[in-house]
PDB file of N, CA and C in Angstrom:
ATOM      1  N   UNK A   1      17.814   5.002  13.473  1.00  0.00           N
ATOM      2  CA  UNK A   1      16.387   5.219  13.551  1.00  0.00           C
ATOM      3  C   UNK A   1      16.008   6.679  13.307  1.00  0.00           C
ATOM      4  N   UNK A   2      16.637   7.610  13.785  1.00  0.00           N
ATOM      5  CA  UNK A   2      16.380   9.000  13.746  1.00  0.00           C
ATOM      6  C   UNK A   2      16.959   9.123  11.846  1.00  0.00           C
ATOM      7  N   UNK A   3      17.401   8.829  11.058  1.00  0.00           N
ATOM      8  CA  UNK A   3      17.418   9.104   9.847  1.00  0.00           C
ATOM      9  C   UNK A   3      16.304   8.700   9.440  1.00  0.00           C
ATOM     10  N   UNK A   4      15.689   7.668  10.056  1.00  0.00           N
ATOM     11  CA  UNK A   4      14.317   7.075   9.107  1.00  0.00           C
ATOM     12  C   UNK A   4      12.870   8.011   9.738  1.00  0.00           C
ATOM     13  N   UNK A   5      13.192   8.431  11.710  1.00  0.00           N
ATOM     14  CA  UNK A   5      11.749   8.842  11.858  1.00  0.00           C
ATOM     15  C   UNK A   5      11.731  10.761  11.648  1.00  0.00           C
ATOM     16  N   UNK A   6      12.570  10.884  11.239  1.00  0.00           N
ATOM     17  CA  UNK A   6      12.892  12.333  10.666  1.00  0.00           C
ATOM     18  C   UNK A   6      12.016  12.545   9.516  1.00  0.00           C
ATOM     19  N   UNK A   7      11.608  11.302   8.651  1.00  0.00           N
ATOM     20  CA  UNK A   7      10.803  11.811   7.581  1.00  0.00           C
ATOM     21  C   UNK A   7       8.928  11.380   8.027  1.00  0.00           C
ATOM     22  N   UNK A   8       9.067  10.994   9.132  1.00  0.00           N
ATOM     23  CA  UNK A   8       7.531  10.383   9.590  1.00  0.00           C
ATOM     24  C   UNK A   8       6.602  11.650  10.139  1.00  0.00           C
ATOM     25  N   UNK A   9       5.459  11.748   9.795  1.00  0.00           N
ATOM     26  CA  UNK A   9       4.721  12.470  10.258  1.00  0.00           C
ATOM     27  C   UNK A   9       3.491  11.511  10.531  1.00  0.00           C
ATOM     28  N   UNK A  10       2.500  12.440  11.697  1.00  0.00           N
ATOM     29  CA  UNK A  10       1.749  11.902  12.073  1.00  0.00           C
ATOM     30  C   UNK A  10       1.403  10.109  12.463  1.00  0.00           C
ATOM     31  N   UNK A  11       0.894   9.515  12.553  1.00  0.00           N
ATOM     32  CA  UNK A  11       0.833   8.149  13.194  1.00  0.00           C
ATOM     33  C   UNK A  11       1.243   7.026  12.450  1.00  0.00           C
ATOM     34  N   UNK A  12       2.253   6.546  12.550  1.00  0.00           N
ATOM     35  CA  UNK A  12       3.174   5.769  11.633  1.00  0.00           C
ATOM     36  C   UNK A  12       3.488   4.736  12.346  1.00  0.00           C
ATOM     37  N   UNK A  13       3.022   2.908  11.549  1.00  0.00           N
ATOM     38  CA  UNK A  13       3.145   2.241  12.020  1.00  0.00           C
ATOM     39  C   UNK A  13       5.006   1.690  11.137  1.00  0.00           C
ATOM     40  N   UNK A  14       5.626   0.934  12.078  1.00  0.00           N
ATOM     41  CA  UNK A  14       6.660   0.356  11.655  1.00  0.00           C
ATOM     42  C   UNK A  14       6.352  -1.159  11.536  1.00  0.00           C
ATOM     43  N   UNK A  15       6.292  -1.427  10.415  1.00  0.00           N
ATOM     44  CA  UNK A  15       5.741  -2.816  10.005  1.00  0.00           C
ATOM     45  C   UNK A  15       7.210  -4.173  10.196  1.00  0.00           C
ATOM     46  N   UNK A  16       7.192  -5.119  11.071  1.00  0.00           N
ATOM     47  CA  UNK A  16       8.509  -6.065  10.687  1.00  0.00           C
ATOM     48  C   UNK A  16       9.446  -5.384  11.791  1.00  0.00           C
ATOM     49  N   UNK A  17       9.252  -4.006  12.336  1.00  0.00           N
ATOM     50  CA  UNK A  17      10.654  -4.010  13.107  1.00  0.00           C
ATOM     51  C   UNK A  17      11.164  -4.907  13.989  1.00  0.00           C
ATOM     52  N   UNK A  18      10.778  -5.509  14.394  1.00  0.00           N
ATOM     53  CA  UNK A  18      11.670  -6.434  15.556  1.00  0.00           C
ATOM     54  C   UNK A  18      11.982  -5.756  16.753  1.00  0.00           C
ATOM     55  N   UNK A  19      13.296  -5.883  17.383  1.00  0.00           N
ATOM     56  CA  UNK A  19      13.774  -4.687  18.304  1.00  0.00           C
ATOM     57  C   UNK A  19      13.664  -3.477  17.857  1.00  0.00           C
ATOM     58  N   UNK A  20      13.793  -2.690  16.768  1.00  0.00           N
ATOM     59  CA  UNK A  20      13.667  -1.513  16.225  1.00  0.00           C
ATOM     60  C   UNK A  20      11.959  -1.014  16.786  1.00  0.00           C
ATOM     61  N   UNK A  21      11.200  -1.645  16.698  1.00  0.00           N
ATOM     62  CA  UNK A  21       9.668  -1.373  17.297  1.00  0.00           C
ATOM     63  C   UNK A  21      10.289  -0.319  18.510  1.00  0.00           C
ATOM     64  N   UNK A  22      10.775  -0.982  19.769  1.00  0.00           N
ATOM     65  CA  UNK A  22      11.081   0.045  20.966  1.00  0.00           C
ATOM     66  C   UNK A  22      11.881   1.311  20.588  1.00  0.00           C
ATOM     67  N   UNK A  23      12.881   0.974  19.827  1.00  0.00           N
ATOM     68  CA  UNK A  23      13.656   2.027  19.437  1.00  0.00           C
ATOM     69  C   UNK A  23      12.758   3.380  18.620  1.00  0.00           C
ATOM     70  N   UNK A  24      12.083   3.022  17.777  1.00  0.00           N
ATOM     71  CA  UNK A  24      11.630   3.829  17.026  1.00  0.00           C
ATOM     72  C   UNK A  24      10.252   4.851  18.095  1.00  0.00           C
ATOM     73  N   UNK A  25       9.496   3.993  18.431  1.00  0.00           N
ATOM     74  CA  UNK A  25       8.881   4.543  19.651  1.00  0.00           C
ATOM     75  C   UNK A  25       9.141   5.549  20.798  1.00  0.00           C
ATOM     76  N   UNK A  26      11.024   5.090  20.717  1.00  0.00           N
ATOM     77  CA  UNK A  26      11.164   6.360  22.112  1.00  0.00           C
ATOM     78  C   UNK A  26      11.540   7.554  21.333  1.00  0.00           C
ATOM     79  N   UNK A  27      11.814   7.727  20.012  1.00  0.00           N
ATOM     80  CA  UNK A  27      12.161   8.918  19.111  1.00  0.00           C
ATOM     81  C   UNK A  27      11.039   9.376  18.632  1.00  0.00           C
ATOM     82  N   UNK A  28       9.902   8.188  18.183  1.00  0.00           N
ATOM     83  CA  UNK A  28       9.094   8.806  17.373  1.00  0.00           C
ATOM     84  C   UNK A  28       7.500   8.176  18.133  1.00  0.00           C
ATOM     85  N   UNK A  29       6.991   9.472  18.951  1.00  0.00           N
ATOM     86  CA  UNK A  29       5.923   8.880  20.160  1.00  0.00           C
ATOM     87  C   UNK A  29       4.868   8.355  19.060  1.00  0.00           C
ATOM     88  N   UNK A  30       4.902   8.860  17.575  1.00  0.00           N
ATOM     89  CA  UNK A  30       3.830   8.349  17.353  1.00  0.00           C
ATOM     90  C   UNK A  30       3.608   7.037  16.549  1.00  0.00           C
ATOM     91  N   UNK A  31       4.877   6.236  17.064  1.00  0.00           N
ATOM     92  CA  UNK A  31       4.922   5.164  16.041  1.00  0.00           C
ATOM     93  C   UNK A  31       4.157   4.233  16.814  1.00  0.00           C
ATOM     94  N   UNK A  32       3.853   3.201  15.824  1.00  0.00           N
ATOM     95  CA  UNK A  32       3.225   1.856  16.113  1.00  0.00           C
ATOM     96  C   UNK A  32       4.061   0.822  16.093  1.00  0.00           C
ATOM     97  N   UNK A  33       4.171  -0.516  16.270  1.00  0.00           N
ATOM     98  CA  UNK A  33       5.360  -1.142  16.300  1.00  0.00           C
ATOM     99  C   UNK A  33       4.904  -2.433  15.877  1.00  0.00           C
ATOM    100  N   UNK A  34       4.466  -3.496  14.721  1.00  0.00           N
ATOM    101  CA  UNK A  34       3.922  -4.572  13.935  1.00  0.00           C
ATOM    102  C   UNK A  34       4.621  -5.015  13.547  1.00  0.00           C
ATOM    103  N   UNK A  35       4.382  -6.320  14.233  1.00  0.00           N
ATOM    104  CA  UNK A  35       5.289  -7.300  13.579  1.00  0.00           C
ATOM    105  C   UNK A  35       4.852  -8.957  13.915  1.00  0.00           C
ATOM    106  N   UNK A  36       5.243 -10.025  12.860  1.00  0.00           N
ATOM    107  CA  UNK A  36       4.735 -11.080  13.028  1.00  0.00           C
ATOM    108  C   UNK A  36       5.132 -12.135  14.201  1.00  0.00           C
ATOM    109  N   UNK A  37       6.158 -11.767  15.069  1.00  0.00           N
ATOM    110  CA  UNK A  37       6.441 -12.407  16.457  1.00  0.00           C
ATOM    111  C   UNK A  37       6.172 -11.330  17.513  1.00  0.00           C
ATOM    112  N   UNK A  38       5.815 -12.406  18.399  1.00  0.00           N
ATOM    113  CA  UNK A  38       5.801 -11.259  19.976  1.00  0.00           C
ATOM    114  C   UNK A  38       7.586 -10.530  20.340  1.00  0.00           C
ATOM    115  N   UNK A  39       6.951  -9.401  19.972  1.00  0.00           N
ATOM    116  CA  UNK A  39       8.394  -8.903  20.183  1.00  0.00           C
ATOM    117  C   UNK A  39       8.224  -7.380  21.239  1.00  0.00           C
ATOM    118  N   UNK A  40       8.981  -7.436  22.038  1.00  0.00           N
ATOM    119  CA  UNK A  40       8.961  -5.995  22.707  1.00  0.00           C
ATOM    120  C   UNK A  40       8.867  -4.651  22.078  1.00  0.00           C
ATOM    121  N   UNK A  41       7.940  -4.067  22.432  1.00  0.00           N
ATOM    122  CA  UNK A  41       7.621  -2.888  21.578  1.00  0.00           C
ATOM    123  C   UNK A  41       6.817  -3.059  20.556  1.00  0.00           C
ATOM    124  N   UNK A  42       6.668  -4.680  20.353  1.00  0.00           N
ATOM    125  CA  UNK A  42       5.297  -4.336  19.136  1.00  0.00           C
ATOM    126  C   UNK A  42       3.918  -4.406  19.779  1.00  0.00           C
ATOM    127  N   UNK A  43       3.514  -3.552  19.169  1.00  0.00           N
ATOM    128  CA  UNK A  43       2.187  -2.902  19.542  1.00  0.00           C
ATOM    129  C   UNK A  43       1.055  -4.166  18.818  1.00  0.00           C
ATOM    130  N   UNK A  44       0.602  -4.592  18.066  1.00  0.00           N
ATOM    131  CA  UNK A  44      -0.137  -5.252  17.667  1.00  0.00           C
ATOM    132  C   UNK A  44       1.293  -6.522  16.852  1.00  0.00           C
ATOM    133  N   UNK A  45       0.760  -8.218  17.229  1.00  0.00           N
ATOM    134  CA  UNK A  45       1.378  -9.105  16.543  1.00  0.00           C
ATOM    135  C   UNK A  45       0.420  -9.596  15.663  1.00  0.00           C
ATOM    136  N   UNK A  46       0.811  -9.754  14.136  1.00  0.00           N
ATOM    137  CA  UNK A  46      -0.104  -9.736  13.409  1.00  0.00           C
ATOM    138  C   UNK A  46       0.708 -10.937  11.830  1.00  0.00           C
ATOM    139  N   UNK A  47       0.546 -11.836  11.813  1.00  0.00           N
ATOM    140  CA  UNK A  47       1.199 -13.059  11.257  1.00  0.00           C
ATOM    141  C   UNK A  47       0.980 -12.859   9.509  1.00  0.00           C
ATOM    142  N   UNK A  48      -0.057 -11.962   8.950  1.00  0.00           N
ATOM    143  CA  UNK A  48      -0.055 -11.840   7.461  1.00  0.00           C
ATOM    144  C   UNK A  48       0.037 -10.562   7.428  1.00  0.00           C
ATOM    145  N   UNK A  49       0.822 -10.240   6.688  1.00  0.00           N
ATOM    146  CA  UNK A  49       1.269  -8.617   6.013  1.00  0.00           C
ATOM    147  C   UNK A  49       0.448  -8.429   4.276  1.00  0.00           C
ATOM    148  N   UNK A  50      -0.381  -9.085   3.702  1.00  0.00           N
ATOM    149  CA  UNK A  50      -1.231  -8.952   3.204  1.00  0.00           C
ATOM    150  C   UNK A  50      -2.809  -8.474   3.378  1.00  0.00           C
ATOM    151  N   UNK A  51      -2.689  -8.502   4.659  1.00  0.00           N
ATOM    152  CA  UNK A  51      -3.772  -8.259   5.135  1.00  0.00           C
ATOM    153  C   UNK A  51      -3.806  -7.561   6.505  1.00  0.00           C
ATOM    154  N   UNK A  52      -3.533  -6.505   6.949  1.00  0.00           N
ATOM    155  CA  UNK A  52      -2.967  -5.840   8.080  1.00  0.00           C
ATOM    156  C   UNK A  52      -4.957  -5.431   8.839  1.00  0.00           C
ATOM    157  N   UNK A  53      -5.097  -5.712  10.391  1.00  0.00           N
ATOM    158  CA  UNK A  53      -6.000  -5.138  10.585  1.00  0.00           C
ATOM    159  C   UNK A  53      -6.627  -3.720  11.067  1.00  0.00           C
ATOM    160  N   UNK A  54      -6.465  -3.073   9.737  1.00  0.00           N
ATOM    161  CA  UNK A  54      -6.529  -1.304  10.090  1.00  0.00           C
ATOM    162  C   UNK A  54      -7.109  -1.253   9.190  1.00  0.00           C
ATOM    163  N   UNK A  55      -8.409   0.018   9.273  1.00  0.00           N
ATOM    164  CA  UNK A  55      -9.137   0.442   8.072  1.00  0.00           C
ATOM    165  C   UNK A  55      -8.317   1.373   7.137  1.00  0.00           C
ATOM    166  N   UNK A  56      -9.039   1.574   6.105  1.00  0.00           N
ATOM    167  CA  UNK A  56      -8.264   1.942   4.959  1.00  0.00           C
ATOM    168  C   UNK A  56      -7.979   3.279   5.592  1.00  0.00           C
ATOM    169  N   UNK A  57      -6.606   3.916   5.379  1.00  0.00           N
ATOM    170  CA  UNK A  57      -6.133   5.285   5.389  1.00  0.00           C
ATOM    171  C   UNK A  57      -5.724   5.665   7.024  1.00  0.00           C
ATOM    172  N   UNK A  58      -5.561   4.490   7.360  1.00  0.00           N
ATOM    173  CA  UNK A  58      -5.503   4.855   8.890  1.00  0.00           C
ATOM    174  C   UNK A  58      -4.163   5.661   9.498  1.00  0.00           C
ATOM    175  N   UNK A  59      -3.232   5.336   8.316  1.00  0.00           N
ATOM    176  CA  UNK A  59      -1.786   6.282   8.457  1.00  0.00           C
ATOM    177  C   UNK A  59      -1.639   6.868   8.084  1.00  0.00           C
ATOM    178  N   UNK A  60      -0.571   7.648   8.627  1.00  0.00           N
ATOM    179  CA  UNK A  60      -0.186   8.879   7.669  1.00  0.00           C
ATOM    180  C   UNK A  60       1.845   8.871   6.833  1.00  0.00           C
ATOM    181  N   UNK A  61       2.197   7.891   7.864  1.00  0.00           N
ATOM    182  CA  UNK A  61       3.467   6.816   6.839  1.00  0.00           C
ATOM    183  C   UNK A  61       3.509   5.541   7.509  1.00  0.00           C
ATOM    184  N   UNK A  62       4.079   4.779   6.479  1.00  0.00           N
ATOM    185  CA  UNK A  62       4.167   3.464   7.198  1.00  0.00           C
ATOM    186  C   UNK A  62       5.989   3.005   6.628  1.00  0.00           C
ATOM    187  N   UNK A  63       6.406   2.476   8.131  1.00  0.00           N
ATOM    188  CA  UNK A  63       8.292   2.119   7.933  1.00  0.00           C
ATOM    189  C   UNK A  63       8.081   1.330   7.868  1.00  0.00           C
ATOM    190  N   UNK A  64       9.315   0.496   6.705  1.00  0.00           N
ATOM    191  CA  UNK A  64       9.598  -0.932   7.026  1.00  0.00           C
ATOM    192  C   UNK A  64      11.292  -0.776   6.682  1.00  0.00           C
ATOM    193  N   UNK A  65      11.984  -1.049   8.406  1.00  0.00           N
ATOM    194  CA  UNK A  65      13.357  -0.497   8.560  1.00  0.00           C
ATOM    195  C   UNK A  65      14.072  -2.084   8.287  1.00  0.00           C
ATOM    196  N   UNK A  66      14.547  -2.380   7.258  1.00  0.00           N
ATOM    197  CA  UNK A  66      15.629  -3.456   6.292  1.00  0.00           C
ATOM    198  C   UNK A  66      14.865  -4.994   6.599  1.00  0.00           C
ATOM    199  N   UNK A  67      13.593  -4.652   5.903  1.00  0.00           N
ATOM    200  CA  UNK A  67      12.664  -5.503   6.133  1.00  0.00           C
ATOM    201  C   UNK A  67      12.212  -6.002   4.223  1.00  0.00           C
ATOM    202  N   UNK A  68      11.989  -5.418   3.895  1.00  0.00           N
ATOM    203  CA  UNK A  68      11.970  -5.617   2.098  1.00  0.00           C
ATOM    204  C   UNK A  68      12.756  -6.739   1.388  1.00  0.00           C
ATOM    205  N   UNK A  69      13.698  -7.145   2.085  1.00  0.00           N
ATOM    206  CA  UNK A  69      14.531  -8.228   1.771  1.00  0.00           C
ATOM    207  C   UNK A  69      13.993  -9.366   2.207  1.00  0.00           C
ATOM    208  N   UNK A  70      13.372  -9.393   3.406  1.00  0.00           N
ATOM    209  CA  UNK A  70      12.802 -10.629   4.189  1.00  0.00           C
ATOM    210  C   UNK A  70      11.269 -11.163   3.654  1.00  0.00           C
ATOM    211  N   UNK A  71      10.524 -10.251   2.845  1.00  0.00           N
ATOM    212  CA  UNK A  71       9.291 -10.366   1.812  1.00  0.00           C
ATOM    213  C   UNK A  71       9.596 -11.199   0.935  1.00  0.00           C
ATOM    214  N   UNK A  72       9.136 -12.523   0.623  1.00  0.00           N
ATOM    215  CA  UNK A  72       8.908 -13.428  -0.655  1.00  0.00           C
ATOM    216  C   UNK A  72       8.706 -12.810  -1.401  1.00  0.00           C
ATOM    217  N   UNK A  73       9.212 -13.483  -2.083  1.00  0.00           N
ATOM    218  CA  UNK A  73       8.947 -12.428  -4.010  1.00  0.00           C
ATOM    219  C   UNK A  73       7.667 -12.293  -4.220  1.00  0.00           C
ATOM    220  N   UNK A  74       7.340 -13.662  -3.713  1.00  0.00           N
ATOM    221  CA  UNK A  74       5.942 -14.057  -4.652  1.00  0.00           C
ATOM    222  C   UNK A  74       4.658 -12.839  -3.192  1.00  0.00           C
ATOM    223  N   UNK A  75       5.053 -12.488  -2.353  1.00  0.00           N
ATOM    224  CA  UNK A  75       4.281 -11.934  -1.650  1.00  0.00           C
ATOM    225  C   UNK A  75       4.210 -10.480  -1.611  1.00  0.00           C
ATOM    226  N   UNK A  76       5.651  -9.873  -2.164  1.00  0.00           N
ATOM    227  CA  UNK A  76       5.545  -8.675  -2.296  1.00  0.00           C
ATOM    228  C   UNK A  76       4.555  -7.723  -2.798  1.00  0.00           C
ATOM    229  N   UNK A  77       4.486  -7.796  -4.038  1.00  0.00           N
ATOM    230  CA  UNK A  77       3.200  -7.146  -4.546  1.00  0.00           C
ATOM    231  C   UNK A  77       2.132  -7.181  -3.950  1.00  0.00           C
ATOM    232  N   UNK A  78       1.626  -7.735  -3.064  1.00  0.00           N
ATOM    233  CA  UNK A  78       0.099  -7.766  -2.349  1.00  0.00           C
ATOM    234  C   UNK A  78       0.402  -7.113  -1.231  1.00  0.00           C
ATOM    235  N   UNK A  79       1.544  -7.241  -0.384  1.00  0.00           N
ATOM    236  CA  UNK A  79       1.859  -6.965   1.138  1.00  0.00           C
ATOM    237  C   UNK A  79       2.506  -5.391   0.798  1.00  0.00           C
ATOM    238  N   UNK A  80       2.982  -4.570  -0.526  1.00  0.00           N
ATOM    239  CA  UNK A  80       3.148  -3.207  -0.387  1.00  0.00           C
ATOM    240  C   UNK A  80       1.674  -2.632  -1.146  1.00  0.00           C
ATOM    241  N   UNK A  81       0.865  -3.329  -1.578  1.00  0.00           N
ATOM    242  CA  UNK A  81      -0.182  -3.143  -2.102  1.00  0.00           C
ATOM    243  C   UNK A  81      -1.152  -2.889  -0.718  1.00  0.00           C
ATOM    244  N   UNK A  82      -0.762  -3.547   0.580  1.00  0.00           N
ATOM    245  CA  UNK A  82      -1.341  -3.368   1.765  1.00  0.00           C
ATOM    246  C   UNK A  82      -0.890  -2.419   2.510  1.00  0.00           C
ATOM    247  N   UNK A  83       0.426  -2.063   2.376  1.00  0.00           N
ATOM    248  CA  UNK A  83       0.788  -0.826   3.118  1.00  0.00           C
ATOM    249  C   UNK A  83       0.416   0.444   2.621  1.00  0.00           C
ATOM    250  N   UNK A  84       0.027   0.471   1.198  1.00  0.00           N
ATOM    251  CA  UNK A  84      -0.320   1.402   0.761  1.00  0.00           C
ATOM    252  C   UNK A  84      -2.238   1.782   0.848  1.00  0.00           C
ATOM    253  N   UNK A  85      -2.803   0.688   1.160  1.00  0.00           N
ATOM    254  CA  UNK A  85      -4.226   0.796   1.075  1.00  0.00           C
ATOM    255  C   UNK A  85      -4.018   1.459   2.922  1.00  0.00           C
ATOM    256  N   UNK A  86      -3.260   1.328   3.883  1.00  0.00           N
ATOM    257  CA  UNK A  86      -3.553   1.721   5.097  1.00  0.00           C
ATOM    258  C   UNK A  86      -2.639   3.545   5.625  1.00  0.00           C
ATOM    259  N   UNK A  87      -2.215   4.012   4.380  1.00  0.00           N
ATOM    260  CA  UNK A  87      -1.646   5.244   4.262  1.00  0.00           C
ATOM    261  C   UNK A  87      -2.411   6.506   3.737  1.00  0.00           C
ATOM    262  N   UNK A  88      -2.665   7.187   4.135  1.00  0.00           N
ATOM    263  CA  UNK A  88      -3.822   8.186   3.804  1.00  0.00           C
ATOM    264  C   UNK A  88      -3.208   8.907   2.608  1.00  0.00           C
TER     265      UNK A  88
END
């Protein structure tokens, strides 16, 4: 986790972590922790990654720690098209 929140600045949600949500949180106070099951440490559970509920630019990075693999093909393009509309 500390290789990944080493490059995070300012309020950075971790999209998909799972257990990693808590982990990343106690290294990096300013993370957020999203993900589509109730999972410990996630901060908001949120079931479409196409459509995340944050106004535009609300971050300043957004993680997704070995989560890119678990994205449908066919969904990808819209759901990094969403991480990027919520990154300042």
């Amino acid at each position: 986790m500390t290789r990944v929140t080493k490059y995070c600045s300012g309020k950075a949600p971790d999209v998909g972590g799972g257990a990693h949500n808590k982990f990343i949180k106690n290294v990096y106070p300013n993370g957020v922790g999203i993900d589509f099951y109730p999972q410990e440490g996630a901060d908001f559970v949120h079931h479409d990654a196409t459509y995340l509920p944050f106004e535009d630019s609300s971050f300043d990075t957004v993680t997704l720690i070995a989560v890119g693999g678990h994205i449908p093909m066919h969904l990808r393009k819209k759901e990094f098209k969403e991480f990027a509309r919520v990154l300042k």
